[in-house]
PDB file of N, CA and C in Angstrom:
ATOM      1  N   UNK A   1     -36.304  65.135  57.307  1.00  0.00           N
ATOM      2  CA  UNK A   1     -35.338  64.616  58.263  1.00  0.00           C
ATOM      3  C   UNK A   1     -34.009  65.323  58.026  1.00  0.00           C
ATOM      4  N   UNK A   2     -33.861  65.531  59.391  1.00  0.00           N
ATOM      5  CA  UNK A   2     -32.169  66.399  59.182  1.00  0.00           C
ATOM      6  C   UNK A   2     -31.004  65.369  59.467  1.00  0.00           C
ATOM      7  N   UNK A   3     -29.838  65.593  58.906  1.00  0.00           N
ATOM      8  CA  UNK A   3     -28.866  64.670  59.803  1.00  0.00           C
ATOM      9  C   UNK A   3     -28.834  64.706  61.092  1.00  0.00           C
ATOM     10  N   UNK A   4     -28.162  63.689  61.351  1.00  0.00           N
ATOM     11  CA  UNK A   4     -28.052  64.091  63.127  1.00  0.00           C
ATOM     12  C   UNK A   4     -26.615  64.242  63.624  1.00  0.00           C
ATOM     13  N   UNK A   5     -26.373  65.181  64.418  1.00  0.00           N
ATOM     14  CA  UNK A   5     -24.992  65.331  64.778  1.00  0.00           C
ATOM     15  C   UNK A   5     -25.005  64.659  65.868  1.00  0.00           C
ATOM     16  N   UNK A   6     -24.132  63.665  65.444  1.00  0.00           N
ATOM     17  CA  UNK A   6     -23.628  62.416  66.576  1.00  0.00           C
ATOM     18  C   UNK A   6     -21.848  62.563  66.813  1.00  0.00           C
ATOM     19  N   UNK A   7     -21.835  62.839  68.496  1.00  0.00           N
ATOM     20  CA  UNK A   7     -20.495  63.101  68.989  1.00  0.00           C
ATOM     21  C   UNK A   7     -19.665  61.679  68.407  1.00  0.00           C
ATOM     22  N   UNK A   8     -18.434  61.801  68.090  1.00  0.00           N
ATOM     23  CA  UNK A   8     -17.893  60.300  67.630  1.00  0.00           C
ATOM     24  C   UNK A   8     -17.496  59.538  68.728  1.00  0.00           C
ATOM     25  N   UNK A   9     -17.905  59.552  69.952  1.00  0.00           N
ATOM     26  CA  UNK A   9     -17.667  59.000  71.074  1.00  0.00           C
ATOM     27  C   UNK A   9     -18.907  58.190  70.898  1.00  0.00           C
ATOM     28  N   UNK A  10     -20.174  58.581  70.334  1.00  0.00           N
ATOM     29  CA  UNK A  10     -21.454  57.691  70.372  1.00  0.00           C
ATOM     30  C   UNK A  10     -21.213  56.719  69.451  1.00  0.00           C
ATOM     31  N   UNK A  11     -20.264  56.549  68.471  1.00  0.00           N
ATOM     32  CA  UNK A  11     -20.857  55.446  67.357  1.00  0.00           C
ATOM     33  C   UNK A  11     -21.079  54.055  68.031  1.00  0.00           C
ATOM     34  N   UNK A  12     -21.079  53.813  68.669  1.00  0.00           N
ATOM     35  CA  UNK A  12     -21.484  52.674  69.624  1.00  0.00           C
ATOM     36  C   UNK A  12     -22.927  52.619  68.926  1.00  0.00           C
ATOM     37  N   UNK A  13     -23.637  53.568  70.243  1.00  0.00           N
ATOM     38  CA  UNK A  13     -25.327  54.031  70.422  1.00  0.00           C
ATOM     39  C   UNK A  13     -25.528  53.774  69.089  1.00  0.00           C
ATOM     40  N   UNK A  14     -24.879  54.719  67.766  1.00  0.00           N
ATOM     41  CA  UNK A  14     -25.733  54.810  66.526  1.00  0.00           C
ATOM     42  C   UNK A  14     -25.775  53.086  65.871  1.00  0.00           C
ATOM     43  N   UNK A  15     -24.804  52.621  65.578  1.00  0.00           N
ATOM     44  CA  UNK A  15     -24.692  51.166  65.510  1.00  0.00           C
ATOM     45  C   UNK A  15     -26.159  50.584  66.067  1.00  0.00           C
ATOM     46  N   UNK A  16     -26.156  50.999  67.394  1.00  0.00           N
ATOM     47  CA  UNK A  16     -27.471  49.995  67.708  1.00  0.00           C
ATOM     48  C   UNK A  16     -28.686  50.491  67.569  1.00  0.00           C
ATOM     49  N   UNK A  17     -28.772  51.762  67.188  1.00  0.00           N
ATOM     50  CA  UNK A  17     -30.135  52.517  67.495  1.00  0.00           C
ATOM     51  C   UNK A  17     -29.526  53.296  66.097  1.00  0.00           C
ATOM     52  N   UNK A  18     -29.837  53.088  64.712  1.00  0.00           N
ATOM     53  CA  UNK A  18     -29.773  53.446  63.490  1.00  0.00           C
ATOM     54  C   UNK A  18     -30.553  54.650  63.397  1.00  0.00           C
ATOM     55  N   UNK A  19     -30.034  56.018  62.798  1.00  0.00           N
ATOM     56  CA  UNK A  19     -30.993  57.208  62.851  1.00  0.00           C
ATOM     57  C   UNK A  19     -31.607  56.764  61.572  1.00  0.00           C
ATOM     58  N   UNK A  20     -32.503  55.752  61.177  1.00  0.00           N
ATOM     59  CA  UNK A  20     -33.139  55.536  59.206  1.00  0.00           C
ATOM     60  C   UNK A  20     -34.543  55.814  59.056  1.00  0.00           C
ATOM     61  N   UNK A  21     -34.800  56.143  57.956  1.00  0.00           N
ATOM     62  CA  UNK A  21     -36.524  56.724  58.313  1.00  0.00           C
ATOM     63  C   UNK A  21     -37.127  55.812  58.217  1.00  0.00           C
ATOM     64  N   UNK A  22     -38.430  55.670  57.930  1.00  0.00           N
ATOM     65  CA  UNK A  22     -39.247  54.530  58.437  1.00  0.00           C
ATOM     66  C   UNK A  22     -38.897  53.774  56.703  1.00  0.00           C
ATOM     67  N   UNK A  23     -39.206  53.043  56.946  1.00  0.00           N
ATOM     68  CA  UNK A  23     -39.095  51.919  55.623  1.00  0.00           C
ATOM     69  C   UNK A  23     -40.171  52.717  54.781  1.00  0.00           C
ATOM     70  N   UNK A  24     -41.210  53.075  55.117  1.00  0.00           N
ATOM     71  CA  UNK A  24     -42.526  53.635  54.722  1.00  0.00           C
ATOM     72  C   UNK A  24     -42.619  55.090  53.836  1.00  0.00           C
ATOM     73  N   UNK A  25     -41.363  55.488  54.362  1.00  0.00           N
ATOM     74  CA  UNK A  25     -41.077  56.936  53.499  1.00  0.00           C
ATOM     75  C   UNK A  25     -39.928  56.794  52.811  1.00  0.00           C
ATOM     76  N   UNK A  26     -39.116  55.681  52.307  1.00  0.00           N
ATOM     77  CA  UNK A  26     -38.387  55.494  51.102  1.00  0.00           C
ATOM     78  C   UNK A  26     -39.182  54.922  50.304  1.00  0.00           C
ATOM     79  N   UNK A  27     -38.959  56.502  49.106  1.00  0.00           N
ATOM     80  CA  UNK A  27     -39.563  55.760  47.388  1.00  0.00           C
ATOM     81  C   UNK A  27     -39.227  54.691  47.088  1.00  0.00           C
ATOM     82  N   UNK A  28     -39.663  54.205  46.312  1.00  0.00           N
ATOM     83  CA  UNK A  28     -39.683  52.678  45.339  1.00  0.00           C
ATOM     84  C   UNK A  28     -38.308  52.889  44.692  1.00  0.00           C
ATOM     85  N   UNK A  29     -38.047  53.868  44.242  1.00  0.00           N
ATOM     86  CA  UNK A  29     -36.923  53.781  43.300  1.00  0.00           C
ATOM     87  C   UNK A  29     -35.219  53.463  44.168  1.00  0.00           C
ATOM     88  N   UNK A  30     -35.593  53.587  45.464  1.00  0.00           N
ATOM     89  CA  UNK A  30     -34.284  53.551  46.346  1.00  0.00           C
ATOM     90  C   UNK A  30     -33.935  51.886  46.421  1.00  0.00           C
ATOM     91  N   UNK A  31     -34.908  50.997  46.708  1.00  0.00           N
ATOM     92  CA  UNK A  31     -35.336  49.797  46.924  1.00  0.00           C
ATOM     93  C   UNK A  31     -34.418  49.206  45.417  1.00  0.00           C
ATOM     94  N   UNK A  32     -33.934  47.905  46.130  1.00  0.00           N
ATOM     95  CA  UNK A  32     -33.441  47.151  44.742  1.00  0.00           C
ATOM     96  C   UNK A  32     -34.571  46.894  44.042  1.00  0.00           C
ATOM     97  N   UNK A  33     -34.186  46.583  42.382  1.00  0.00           N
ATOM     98  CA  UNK A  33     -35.160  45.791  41.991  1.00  0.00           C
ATOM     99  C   UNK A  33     -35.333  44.273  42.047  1.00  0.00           C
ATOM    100  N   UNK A  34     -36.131  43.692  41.185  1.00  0.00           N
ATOM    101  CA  UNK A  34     -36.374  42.316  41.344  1.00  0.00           C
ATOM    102  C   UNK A  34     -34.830  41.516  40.680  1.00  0.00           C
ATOM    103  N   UNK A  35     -34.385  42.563  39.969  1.00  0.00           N
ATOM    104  CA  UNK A  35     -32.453  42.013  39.528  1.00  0.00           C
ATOM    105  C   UNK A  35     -31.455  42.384  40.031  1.00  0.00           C
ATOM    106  N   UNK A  36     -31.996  42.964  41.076  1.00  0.00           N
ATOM    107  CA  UNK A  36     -30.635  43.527  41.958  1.00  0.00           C
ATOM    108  C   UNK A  36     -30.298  44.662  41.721  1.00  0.00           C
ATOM    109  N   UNK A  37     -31.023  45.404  40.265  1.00  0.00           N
ATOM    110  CA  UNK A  37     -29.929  46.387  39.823  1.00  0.00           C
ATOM    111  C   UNK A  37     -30.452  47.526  40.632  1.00  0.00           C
ATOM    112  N   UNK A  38     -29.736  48.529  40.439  1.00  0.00           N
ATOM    113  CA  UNK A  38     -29.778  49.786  41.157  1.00  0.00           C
ATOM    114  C   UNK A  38     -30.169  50.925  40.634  1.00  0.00           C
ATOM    115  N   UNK A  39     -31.245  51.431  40.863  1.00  0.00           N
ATOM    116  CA  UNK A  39     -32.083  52.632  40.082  1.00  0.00           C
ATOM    117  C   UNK A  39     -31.429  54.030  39.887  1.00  0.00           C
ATOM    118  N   UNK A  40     -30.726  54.518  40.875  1.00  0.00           N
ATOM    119  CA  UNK A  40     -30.019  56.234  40.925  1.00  0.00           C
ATOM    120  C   UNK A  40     -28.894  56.242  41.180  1.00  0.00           C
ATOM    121  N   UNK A  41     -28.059  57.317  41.108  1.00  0.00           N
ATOM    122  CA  UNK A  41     -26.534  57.367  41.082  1.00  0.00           C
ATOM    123  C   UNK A  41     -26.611  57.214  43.028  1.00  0.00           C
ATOM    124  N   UNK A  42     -27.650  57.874  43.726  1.00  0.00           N
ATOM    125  CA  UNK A  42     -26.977  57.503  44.933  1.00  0.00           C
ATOM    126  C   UNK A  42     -27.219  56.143  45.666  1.00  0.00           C
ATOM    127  N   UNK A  43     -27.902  55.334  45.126  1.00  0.00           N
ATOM    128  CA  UNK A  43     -27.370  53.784  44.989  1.00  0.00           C
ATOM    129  C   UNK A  43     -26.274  53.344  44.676  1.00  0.00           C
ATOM    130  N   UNK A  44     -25.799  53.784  43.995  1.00  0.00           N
ATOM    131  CA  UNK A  44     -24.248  53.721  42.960  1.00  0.00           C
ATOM    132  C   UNK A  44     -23.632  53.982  44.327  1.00  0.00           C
ATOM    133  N   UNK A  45     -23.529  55.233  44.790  1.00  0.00           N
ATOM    134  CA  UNK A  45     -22.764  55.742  45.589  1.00  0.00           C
ATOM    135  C   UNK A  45     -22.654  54.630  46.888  1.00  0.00           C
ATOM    136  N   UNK A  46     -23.482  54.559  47.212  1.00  0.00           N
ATOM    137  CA  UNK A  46     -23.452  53.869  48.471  1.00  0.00           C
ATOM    138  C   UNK A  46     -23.479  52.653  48.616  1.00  0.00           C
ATOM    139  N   UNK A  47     -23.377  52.035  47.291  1.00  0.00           N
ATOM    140  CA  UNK A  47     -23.217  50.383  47.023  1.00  0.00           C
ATOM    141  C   UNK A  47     -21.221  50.296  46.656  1.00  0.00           C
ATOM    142  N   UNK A  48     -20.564  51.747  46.132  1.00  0.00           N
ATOM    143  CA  UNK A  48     -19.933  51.681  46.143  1.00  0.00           C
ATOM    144  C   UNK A  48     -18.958  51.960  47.593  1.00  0.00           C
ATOM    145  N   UNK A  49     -19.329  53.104  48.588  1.00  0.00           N
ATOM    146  CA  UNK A  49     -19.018  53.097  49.763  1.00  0.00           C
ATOM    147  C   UNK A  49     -19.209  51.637  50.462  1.00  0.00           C
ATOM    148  N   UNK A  50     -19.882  51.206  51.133  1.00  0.00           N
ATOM    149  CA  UNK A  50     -20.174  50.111  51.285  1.00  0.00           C
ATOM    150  C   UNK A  50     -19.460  48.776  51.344  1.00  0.00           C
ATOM    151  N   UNK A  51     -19.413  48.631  50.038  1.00  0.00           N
ATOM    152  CA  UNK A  51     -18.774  47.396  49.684  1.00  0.00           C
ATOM    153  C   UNK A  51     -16.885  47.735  49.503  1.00  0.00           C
ATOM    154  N   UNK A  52     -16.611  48.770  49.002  1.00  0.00           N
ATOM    155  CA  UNK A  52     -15.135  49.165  48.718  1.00  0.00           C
ATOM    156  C   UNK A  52     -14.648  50.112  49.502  1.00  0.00           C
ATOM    157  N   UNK A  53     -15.609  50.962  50.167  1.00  0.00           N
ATOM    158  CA  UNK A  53     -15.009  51.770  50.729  1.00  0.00           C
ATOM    159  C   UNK A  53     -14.904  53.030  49.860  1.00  0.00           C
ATOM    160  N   UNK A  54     -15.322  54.278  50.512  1.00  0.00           N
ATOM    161  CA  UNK A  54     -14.996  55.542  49.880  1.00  0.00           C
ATOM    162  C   UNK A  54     -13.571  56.068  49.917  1.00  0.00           C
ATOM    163  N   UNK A  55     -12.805  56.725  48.395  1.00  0.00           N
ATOM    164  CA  UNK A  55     -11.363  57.390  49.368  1.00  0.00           C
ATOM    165  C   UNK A  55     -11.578  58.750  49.648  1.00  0.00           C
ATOM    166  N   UNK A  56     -10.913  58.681  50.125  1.00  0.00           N
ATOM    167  CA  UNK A  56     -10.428  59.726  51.211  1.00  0.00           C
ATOM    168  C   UNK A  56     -10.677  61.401  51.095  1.00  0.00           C
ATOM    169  N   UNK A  57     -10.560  60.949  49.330  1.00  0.00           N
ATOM    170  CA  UNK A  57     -10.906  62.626  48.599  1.00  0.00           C
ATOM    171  C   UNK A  57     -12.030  62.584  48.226  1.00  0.00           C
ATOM    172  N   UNK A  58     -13.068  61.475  48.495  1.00  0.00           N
ATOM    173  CA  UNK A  58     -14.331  61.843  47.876  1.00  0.00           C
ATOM    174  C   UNK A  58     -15.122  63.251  48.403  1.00  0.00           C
ATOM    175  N   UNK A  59     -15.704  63.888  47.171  1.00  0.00           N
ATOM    176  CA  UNK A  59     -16.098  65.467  47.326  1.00  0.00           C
ATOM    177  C   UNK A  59     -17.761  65.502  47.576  1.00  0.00           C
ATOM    178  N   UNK A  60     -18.169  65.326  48.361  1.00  0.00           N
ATOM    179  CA  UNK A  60     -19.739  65.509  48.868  1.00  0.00           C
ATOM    180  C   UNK A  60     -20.039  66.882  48.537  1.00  0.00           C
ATOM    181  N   UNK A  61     -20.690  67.021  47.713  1.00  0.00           N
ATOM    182  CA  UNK A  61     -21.173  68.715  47.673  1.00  0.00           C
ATOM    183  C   UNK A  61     -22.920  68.835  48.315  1.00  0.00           C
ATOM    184  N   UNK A  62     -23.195  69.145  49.340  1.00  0.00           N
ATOM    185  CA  UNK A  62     -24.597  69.250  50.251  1.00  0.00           C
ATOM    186  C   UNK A  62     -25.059  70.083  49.783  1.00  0.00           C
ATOM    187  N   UNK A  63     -26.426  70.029  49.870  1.00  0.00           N
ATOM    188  CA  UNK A  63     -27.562  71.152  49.704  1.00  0.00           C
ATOM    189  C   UNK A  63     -27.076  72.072  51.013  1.00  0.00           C
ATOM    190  N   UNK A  64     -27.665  73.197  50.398  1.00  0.00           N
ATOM    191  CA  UNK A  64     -28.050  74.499  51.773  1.00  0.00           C
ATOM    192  C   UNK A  64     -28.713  74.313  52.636  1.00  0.00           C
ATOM    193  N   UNK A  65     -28.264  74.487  53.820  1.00  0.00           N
ATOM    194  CA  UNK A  65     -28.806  74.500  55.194  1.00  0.00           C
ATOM    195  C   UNK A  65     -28.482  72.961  55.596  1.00  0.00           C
ATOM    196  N   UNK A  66     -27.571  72.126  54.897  1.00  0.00           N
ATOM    197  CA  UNK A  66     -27.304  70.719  55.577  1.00  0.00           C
ATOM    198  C   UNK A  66     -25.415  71.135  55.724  1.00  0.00           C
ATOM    199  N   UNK A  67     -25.148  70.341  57.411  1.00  0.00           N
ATOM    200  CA  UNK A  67     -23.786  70.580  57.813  1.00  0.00           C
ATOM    201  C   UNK A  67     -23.247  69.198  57.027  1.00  0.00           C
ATOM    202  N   UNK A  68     -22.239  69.299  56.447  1.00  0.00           N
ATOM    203  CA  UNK A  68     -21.913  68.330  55.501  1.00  0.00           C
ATOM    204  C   UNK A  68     -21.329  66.745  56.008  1.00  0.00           C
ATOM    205  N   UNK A  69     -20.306  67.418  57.595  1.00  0.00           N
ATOM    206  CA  UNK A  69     -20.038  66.729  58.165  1.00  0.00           C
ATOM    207  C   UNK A  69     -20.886  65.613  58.860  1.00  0.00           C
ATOM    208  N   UNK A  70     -22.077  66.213  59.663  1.00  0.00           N
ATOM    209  CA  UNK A  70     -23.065  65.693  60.008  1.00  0.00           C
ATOM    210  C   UNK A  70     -24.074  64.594  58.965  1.00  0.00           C
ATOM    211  N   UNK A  71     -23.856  65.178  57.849  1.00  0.00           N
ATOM    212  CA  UNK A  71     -24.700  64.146  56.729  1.00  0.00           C
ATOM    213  C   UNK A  71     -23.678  62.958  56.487  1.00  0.00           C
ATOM    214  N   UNK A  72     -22.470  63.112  56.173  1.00  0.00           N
ATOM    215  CA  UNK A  72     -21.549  62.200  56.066  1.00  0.00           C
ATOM    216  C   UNK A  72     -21.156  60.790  57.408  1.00  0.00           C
ATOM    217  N   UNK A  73     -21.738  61.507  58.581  1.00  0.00           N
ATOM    218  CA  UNK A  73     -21.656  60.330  59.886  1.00  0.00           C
ATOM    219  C   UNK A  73     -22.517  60.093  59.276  1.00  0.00           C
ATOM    220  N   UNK A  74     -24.014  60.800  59.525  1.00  0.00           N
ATOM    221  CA  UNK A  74     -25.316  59.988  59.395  1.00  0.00           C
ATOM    222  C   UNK A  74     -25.393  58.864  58.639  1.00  0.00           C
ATOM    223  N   UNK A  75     -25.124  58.816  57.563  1.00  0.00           N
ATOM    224  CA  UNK A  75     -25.305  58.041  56.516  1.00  0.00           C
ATOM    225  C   UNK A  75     -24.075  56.825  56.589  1.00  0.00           C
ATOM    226  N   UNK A  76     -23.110  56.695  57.287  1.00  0.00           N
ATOM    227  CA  UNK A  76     -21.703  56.186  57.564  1.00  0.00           C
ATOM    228  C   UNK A  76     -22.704  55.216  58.809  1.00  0.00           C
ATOM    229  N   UNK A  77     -23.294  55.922  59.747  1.00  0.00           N
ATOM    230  CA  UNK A  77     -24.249  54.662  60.737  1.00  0.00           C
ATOM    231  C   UNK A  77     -25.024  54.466  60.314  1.00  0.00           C
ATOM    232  N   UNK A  78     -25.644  54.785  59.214  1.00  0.00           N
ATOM    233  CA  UNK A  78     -26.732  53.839  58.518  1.00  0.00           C
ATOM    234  C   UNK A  78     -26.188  52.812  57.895  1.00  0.00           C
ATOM    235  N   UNK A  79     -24.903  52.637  57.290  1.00  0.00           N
ATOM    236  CA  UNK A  79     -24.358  51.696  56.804  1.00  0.00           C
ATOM    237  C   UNK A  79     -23.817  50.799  58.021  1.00  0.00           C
ATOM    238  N   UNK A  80     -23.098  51.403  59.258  1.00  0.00           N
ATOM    239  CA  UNK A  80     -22.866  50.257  59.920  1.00  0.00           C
ATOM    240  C   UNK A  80     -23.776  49.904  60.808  1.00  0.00           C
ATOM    241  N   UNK A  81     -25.320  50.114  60.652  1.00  0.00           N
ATOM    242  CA  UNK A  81     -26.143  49.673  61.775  1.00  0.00           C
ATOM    243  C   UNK A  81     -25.917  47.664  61.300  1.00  0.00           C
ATOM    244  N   UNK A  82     -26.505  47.486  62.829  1.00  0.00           N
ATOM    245  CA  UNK A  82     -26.039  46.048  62.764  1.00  0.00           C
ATOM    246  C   UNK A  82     -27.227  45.126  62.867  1.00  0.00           C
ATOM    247  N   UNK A  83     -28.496  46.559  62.847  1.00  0.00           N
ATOM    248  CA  UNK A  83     -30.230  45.439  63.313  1.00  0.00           C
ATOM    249  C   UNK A  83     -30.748  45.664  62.273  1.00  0.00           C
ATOM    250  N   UNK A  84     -30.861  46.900  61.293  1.00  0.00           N
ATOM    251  CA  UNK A  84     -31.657  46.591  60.123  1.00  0.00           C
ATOM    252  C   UNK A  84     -30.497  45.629  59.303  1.00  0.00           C
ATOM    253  N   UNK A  85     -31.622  45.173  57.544  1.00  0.00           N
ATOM    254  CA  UNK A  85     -31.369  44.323  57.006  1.00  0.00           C
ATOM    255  C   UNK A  85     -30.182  45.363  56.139  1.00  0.00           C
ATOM    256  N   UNK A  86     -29.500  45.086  55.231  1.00  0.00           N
ATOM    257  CA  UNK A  86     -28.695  45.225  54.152  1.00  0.00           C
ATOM    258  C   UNK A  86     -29.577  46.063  53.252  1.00  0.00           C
ATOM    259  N   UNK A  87     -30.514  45.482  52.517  1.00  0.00           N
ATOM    260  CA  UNK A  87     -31.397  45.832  51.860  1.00  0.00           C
ATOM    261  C   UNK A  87     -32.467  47.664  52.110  1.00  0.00           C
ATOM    262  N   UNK A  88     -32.441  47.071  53.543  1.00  0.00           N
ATOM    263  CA  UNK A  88     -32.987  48.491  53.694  1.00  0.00           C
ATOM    264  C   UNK A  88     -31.888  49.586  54.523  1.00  0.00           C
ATOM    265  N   UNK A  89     -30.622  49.061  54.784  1.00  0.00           N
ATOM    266  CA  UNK A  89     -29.834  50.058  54.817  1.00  0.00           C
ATOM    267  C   UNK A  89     -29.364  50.481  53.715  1.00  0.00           C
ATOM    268  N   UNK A  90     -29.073  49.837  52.596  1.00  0.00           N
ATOM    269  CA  UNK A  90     -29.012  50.690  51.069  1.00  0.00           C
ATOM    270  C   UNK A  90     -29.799  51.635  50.671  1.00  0.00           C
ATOM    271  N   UNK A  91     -30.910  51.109  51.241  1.00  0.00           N
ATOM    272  CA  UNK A  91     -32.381  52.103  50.248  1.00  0.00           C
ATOM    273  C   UNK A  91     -32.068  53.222  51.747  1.00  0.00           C
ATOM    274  N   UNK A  92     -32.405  53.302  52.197  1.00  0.00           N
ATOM    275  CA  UNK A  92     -32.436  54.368  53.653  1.00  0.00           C
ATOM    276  C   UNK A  92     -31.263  55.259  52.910  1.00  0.00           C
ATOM    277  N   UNK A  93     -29.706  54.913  52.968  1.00  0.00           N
ATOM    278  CA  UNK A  93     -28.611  55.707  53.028  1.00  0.00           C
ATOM    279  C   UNK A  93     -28.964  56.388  51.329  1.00  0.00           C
ATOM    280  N   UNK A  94     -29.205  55.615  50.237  1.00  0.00           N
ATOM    281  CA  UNK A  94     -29.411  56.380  49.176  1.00  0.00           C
ATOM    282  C   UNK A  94     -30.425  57.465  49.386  1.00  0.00           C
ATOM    283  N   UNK A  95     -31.826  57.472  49.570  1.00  0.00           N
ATOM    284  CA  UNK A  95     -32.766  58.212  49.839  1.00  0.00           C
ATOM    285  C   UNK A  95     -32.002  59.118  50.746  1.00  0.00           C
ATOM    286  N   UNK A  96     -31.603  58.973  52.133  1.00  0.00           N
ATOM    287  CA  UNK A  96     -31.054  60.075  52.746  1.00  0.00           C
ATOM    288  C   UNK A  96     -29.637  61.082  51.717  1.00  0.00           C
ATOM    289  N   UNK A  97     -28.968  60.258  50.815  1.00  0.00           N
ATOM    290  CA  UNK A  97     -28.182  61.065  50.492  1.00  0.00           C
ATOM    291  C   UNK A  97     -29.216  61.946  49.006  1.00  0.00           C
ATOM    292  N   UNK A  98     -29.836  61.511  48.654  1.00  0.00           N
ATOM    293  CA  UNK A  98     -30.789  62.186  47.821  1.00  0.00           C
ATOM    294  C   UNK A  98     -31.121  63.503  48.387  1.00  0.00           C
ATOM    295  N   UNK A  99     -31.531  63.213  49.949  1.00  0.00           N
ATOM    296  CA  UNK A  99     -32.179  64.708  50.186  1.00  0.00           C
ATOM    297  C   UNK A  99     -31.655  65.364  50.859  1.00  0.00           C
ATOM    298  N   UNK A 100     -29.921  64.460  51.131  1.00  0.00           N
ATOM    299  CA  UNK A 100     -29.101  66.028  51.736  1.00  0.00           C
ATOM    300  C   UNK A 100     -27.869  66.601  51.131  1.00  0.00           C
ATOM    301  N   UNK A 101     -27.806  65.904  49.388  1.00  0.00           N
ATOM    302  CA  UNK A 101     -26.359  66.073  48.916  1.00  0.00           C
ATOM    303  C   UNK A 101     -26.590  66.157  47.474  1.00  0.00           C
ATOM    304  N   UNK A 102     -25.696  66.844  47.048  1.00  0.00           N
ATOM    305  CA  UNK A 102     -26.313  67.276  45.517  1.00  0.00           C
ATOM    306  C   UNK A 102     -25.805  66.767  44.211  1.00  0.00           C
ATOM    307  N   UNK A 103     -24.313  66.476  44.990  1.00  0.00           N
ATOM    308  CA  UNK A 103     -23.903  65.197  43.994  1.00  0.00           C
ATOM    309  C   UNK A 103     -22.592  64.942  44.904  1.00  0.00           C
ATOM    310  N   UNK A 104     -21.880  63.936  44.575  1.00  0.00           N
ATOM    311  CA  UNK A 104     -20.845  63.286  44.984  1.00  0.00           C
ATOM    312  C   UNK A 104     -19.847  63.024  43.871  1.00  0.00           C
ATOM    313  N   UNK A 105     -18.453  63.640  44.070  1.00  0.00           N
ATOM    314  CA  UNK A 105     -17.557  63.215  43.214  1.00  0.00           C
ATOM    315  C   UNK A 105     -16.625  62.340  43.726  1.00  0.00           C
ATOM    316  N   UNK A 106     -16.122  60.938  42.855  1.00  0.00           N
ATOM    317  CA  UNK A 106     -15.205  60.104  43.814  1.00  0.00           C
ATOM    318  C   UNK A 106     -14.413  60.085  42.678  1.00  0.00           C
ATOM    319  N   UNK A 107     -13.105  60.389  42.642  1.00  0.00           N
ATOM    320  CA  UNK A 107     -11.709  60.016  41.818  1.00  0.00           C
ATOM    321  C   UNK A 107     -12.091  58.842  41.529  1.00  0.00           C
ATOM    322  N   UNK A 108     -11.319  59.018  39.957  1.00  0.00           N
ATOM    323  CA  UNK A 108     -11.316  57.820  39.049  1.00  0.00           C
ATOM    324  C   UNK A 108     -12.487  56.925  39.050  1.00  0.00           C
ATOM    325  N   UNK A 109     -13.342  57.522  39.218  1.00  0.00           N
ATOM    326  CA  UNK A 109     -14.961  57.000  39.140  1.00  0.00           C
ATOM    327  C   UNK A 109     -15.887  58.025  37.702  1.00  0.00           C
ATOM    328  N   UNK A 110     -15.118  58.732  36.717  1.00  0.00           N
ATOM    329  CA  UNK A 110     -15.564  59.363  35.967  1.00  0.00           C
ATOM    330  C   UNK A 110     -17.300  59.960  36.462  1.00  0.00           C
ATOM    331  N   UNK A 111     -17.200  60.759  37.251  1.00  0.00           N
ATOM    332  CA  UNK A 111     -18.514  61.404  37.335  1.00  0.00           C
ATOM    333  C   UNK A 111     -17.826  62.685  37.584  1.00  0.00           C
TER     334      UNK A 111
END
């Protein structure tokens, strides 16, 4: 799955019609566990976007052949879709940032 380049005039559409892969092709490890806790740093990431908000300087470094901008909406309407659950918009946006970003640096977050 590639990102999708969505004009920012659509975030409406994406809101209601979530680009997330099927529940069926996120690994186990994206999925909370039975304690809530969170298996990979891009859980981390996106439990921290999410809930606090990313700033402003956070440094997305993408794999090759992904437009960075485009991965950064994508994953931004996976968080604000409003029909899937919580649960599987976490696991969706981690797994997607798994396979389009190579690491993420956020100030004063020591990584």
């Amino acid at each position: 799955m590639q990102p999708r380049h969505l004009d920012p005039l659509d975030l409406w559409e994406a809101a209601e019609e979530p680009p997330l892969p099927p529940m069926t092709e996120i690994p186990k490890d994206f999925w909370l566990g039975d304690r809530l806790e969170r298996k990979t740093k891009w859980n981390d990431v996106v439990f921290e976007w999410f809930f606090h908000g990313l700033p402003h300087d956070a440094d997305f470094i993408v794999k090759r052949g992904i437009d960075r901008g485009d991965a950064i909406r994508h994953v931004a309407d996976v968080l604000r879709s409003r029909l899937a659950s919580h649960e599987y918009k976490e696991a969706a946006a981690a797994y997607l940032m798994s396979q389009w970003v190579d690491d993420v640096k956020l100030p004063n977050k020591g990584n």
